[in-house]
N, C-alpha and C. Protein backbone atom coordinates (compact mmCIF):
# COMPACT_ATOMS: atom_id res chain seq x y z
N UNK A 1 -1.36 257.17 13.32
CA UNK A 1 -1.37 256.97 14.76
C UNK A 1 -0.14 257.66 15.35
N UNK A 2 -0.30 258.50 16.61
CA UNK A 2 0.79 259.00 17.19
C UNK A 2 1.44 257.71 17.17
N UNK A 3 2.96 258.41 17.82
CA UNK A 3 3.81 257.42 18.69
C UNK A 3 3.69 257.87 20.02
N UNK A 4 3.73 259.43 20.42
CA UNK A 4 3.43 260.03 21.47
C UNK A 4 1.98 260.51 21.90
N UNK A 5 2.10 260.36 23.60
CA UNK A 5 0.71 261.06 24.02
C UNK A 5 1.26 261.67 25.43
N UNK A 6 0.62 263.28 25.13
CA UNK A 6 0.99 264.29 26.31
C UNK A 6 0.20 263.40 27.43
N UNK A 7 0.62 263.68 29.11
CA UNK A 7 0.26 263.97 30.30
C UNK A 7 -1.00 263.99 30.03
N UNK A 8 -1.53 265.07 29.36
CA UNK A 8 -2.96 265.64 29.84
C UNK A 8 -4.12 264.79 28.43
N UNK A 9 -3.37 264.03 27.36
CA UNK A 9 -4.16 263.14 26.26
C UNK A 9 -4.72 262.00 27.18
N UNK A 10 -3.27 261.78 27.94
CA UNK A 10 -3.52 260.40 28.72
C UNK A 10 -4.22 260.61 29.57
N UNK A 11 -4.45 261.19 30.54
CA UNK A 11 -5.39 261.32 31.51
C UNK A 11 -7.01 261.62 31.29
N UNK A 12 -7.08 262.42 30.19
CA UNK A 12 -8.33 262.52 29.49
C UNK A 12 -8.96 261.11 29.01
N UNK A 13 -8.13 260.61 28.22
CA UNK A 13 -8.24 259.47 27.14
C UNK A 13 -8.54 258.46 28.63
N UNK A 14 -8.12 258.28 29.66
CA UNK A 14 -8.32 256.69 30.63
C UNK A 14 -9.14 257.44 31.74
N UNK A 15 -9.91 258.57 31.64
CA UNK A 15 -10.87 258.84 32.51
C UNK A 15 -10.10 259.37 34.13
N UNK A 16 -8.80 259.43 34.18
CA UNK A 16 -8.02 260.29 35.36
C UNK A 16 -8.12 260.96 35.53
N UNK A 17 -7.41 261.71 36.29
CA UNK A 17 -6.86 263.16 36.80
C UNK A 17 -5.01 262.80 36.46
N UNK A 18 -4.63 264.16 35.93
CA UNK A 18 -3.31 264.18 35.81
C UNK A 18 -2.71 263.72 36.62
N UNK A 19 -3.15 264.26 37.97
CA UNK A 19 -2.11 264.17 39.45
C UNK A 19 -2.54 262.73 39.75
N UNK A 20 -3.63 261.71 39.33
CA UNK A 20 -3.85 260.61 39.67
C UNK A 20 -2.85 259.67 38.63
N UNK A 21 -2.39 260.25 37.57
CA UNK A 21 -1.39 259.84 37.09
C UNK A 21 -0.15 259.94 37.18
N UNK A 22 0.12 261.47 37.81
CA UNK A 22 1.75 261.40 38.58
C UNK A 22 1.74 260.20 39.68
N UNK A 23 0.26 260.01 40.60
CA UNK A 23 0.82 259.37 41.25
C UNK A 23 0.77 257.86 41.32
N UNK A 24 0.76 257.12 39.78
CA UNK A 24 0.52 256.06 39.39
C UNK A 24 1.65 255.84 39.13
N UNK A 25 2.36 257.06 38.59
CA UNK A 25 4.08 257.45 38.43
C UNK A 25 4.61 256.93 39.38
N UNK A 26 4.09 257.14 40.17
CA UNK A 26 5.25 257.42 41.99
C UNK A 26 4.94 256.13 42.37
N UNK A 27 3.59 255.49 42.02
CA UNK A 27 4.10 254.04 42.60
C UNK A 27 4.71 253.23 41.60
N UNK A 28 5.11 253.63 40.79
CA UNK A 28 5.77 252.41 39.50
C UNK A 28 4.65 251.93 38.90
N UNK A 29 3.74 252.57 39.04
CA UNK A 29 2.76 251.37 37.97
C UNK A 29 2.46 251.99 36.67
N UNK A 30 3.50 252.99 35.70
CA UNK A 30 3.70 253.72 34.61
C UNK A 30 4.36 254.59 34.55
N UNK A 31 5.18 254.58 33.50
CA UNK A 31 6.30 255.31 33.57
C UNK A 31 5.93 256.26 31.90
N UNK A 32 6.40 257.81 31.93
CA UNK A 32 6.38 258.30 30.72
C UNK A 32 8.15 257.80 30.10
N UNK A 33 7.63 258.27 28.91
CA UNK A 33 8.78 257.97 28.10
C UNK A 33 9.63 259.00 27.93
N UNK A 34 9.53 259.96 28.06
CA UNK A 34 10.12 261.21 27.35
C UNK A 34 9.32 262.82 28.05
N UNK A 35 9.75 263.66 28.02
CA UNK A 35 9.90 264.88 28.31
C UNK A 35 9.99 265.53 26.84
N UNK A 36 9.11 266.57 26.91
CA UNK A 36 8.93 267.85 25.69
C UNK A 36 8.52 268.62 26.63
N UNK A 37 9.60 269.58 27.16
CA UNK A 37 9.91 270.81 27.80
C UNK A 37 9.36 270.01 28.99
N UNK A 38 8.60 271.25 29.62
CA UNK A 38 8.16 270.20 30.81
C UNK A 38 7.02 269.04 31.15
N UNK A 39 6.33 268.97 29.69
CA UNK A 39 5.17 268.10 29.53
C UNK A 39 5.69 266.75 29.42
N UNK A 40 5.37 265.61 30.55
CA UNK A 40 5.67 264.15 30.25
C UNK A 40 4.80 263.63 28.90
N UNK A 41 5.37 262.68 28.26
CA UNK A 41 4.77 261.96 26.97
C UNK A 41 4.93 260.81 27.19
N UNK A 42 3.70 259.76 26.99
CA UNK A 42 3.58 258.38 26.91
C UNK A 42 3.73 257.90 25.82
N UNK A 43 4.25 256.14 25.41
CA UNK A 43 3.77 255.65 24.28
C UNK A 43 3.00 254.58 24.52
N UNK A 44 2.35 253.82 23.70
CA UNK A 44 1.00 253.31 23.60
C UNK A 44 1.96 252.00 24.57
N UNK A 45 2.76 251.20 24.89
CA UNK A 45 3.55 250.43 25.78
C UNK A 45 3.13 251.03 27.22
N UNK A 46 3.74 252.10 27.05
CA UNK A 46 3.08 252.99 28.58
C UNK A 46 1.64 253.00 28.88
N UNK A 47 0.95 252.96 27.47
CA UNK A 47 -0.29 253.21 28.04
C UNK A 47 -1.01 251.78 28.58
N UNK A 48 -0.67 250.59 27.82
CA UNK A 48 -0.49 249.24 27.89
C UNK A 48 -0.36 249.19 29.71
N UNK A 49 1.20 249.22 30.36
CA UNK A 49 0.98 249.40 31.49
C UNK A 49 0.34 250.12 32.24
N UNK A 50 -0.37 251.60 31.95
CA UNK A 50 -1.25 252.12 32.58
C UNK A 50 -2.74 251.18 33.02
N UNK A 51 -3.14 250.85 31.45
CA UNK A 51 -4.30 250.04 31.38
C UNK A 51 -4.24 248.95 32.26
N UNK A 52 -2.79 248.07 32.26
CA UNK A 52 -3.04 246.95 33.39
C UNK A 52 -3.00 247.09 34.78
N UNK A 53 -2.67 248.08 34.91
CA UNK A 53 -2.96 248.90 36.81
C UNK A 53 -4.07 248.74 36.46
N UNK A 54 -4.63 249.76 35.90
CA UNK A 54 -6.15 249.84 36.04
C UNK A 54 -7.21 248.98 36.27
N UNK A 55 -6.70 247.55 35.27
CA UNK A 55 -7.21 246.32 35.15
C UNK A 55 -7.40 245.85 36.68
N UNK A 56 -6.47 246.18 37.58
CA UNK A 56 -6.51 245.26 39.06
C UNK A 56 -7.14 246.47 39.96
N UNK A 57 -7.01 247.84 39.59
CA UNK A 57 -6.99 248.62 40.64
C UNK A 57 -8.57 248.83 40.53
N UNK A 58 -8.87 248.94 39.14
CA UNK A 58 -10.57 249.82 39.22
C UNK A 58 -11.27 248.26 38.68
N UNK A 59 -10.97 247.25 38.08
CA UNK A 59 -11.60 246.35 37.79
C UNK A 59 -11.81 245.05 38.85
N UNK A 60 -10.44 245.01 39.42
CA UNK A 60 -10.44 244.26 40.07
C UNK A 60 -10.71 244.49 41.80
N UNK A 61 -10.71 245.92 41.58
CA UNK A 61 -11.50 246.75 43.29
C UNK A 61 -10.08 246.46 44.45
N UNK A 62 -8.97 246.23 43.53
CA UNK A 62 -7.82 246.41 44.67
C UNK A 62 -7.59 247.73 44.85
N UNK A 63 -6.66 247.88 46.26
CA UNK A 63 -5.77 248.89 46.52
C UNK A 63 -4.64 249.51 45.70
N UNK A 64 -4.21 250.44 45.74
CA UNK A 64 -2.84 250.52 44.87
C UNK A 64 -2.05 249.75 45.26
N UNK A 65 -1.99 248.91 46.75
CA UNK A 65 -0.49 248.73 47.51
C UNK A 65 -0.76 247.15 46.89
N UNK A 66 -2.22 246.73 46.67
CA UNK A 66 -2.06 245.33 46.09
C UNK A 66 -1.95 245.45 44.55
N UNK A 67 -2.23 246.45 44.14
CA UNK A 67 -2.44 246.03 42.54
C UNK A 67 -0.83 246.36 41.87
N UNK A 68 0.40 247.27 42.99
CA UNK A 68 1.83 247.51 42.77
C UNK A 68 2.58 245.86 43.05
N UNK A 69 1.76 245.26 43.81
CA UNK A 69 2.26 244.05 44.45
C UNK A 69 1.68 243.35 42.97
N UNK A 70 0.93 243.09 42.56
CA UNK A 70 0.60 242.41 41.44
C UNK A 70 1.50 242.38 40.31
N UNK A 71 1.43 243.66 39.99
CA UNK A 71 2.18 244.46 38.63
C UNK A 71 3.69 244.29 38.56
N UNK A 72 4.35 244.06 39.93
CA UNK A 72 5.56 243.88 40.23
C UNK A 72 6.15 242.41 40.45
N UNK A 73 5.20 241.23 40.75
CA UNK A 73 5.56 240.13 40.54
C UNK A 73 5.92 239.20 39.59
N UNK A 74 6.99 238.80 39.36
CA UNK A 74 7.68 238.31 38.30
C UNK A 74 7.42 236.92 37.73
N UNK A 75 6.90 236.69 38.98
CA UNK A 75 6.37 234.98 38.53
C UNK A 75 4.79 234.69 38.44
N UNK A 76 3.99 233.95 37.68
CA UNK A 76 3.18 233.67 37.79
C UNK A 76 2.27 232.75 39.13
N UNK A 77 3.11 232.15 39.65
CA UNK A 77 2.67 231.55 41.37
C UNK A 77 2.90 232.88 42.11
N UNK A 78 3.55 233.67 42.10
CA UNK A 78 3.22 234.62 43.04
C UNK A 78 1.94 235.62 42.81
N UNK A 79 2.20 235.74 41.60
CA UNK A 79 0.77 236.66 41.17
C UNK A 79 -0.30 235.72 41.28
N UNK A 80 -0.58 234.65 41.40
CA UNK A 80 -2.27 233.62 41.49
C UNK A 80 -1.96 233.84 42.89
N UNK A 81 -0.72 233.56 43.63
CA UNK A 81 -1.51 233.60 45.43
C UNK A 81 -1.94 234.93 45.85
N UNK A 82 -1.11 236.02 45.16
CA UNK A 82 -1.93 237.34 45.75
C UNK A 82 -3.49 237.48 45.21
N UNK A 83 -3.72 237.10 43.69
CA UNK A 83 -4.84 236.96 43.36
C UNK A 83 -6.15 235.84 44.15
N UNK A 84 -5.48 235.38 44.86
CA UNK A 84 -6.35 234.05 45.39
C UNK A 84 -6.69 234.57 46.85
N UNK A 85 -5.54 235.21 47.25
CA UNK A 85 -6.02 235.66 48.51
C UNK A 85 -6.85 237.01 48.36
N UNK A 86 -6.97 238.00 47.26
CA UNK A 86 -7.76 238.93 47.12
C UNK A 86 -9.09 238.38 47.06
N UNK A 87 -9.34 237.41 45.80
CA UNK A 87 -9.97 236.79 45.93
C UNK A 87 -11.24 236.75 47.17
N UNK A 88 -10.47 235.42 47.92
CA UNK A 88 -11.16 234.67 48.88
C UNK A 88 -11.45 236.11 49.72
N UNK A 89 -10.92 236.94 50.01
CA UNK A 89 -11.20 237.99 50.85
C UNK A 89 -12.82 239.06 50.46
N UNK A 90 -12.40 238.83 48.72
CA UNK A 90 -14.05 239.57 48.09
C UNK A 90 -15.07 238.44 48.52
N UNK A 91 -14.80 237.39 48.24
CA UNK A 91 -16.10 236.36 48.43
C UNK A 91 -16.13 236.02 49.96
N UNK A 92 -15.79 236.72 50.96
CA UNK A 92 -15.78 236.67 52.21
C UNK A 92 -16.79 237.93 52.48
N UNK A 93 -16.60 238.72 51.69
CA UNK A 93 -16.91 240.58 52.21
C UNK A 93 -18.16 240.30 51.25
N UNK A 94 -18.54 239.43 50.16
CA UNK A 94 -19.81 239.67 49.12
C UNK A 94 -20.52 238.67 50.67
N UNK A 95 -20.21 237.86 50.94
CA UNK A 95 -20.92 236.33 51.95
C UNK A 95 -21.76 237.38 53.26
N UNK A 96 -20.36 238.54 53.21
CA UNK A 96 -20.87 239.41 55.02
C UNK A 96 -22.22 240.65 54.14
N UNK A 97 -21.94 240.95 52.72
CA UNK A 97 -22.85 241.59 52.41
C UNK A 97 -24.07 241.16 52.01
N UNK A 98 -24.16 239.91 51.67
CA UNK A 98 -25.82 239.27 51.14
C UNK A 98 -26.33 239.24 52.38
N UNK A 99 -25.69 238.88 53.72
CA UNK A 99 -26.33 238.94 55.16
C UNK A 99 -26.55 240.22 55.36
N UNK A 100 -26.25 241.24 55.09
CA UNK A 100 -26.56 242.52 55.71
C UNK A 100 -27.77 242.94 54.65
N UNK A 101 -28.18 242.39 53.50
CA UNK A 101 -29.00 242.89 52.66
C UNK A 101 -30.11 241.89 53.35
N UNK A 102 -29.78 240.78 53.40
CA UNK A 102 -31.15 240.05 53.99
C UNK A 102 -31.59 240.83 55.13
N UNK A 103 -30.81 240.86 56.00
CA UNK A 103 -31.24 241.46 57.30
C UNK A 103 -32.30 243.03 57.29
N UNK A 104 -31.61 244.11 56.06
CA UNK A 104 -32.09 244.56 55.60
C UNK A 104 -33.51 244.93 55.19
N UNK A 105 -33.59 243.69 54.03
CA UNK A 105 -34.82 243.39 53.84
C UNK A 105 -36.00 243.08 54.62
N UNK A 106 -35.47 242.07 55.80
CA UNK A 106 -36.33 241.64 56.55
C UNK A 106 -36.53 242.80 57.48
N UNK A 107 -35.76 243.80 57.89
CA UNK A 107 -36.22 245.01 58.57
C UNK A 107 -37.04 246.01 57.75
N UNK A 108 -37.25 246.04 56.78
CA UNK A 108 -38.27 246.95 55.97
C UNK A 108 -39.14 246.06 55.97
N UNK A 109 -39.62 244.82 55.85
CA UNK A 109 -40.41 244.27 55.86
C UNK A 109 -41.40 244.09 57.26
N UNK A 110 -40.47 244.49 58.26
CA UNK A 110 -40.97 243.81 59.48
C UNK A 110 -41.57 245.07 59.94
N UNK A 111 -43.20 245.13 60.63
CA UNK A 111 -44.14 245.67 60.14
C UNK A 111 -44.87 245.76 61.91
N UNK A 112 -43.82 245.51 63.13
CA UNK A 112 -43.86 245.73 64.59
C UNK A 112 -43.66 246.63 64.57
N UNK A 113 -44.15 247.49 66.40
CA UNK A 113 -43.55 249.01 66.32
C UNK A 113 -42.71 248.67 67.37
N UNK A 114 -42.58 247.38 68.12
CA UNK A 114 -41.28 246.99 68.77
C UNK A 114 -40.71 246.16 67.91
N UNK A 115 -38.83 246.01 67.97
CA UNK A 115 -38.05 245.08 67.16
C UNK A 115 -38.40 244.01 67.84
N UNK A 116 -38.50 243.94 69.68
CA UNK A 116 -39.06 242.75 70.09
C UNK A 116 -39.44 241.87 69.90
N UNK A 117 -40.42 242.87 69.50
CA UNK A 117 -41.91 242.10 69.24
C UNK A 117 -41.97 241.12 68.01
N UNK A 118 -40.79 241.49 66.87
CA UNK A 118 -40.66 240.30 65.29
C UNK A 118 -40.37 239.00 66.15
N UNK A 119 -40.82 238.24 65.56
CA UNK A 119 -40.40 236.08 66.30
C UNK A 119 -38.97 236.10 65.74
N UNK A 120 -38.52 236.69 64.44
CA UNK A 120 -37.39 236.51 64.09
C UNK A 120 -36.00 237.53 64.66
N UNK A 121 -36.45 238.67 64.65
CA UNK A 121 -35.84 239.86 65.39
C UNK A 121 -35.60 240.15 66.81
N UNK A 122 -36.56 239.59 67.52
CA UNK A 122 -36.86 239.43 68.64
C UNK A 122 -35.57 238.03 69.31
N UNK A 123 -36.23 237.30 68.46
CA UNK A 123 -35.13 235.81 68.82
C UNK A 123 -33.59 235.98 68.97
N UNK A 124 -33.19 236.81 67.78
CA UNK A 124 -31.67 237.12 67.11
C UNK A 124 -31.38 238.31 68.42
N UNK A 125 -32.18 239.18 68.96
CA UNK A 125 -31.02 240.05 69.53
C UNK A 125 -31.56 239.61 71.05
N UNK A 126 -32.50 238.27 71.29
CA UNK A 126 -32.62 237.75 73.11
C UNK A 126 -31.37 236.82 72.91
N UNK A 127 -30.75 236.40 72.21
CA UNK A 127 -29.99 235.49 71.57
C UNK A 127 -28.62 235.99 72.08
N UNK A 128 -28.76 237.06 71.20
CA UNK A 128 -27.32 237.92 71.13
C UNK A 128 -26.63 238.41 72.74
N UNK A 129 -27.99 238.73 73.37
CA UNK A 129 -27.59 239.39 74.54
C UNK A 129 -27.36 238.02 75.19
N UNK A 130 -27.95 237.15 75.00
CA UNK A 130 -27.52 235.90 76.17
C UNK A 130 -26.23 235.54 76.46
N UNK A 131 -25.74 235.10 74.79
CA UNK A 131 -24.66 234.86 74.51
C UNK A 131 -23.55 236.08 75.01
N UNK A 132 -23.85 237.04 75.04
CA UNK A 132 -22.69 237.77 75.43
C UNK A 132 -22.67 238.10 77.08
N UNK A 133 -23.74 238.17 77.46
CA UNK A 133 -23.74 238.02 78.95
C UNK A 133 -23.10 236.52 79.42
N UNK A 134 -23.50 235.25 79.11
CA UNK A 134 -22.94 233.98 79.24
C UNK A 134 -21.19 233.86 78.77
N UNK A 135 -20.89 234.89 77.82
CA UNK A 135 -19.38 234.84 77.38
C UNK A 135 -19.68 233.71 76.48
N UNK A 136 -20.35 233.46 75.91
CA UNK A 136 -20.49 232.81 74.66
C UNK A 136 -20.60 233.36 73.04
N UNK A 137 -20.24 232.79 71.74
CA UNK A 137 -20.54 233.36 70.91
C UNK A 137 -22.07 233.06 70.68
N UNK A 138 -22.23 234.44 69.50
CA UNK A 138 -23.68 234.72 69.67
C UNK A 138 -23.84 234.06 68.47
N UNK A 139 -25.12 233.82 68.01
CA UNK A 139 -25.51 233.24 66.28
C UNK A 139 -25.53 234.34 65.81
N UNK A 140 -24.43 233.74 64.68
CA UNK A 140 -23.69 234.65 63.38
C UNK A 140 -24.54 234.86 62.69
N UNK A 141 -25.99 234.42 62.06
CA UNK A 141 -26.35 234.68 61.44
C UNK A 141 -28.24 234.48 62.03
N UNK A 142 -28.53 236.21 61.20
CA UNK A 142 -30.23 236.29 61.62
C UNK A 142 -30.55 235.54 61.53
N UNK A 143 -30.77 235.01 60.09
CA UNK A 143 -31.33 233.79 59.23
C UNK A 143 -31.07 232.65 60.12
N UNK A 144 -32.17 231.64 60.17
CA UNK A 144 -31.78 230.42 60.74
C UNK A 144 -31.26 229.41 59.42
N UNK A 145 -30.37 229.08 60.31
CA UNK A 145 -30.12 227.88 58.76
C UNK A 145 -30.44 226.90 58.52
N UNK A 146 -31.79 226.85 57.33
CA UNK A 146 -32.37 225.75 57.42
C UNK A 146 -31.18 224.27 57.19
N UNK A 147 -31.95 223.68 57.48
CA UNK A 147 -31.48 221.99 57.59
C UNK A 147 -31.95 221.19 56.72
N UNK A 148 -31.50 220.08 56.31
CA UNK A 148 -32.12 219.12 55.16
C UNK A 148 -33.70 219.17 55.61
N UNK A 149 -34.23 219.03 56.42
CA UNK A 149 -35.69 218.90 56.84
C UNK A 149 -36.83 219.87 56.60
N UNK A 150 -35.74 221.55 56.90
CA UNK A 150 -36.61 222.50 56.91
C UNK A 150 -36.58 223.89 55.32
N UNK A 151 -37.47 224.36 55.42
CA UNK A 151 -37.42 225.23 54.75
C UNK A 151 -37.68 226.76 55.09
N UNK A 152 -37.25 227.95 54.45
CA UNK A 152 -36.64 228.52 54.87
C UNK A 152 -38.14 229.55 55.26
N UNK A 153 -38.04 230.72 55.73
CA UNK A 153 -39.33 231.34 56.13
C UNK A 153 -39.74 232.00 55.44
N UNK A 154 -40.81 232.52 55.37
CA UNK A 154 -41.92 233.40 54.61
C UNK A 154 -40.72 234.48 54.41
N UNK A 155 -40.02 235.34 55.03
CA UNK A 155 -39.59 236.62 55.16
C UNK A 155 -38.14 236.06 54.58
N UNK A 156 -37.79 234.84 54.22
CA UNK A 156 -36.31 234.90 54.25
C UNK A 156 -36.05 235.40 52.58
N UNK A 157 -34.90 235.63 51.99
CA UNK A 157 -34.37 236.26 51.15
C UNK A 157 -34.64 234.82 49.77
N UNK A 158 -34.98 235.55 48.77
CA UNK A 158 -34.60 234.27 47.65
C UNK A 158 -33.03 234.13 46.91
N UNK A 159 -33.33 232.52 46.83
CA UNK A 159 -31.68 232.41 46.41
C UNK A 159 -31.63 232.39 45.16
């Protein structure tokens, strides 16, 4: 087993671009070890920290500016609240995307040559306009939400 790995092993070997590794450099989130002429060289420690950027940046779908904030926190309570607030922020953005897929759905499905004209489509944007002409908020969501009593409609999405 090496001890060393050129610039261009490492970037091959973790699926990069070189320059996506200088600039993994430049934010601190890996450092080479050594210089042979002008080629930087990693050791498998380096590559260790490469891999755990990666872990938050491409696994975990952060930013660089959160996954440097991660990588750089020294304590374990600070790293769970940034993780908690990334978190709650994905299961906020997955909550706004299952609504945009329902809605979706129910627009390929919906089979008017006016949007009007759907009972459900129709309802959601006489709705929308009321509410915003009245200065009221509008209903957040197409879907009606069923209630202990009701169940949900022919067209609605399965859970």
């Amino acid at each position: 087993m090496k001890d060393l790995y050129s610039i261009s092993e490492v970037a091959e070997a973790f699926g990069i671009s070189v320059a996506a590794l200088r600039f993994y450099e430049e934010r601190g989130l890996v450092r080479h070890r050594e210089r042979r002429g002008r080629v930087r060289h990693y050791t498998r420690e380096d590559l260790a920290a490469l891999a755990y950027a990666q872990l938050w940046h491409e696994d975990g779908l952060l930013t660089l500016a959160e996954t440097s904030a991660i990588v750089d926190s020294e304590h374990v309570a600070d790293r769970l609240a940034l993780i908690s607030s990334q978190r709650d922020a994905m299961l906020d953005r997955i909550a706004k995307l299952e609504r945009a897929v329902a809605v979706l759905t129910h627009m390929l499905g919906c089979r008017t040559d006016k949007p009007l004209d759907c009972p459900m489509t129709g309802t959601y944007i006489r709705g929308r306009v009321d509410a915003a002409l009245d200065g009221t908020p509008h209903m957040t969501d197409f879907w009606p939400t069923p209630g202990p009593d009701t169940a949900p409609g022919p067209d609605a999405p399965a859970s």
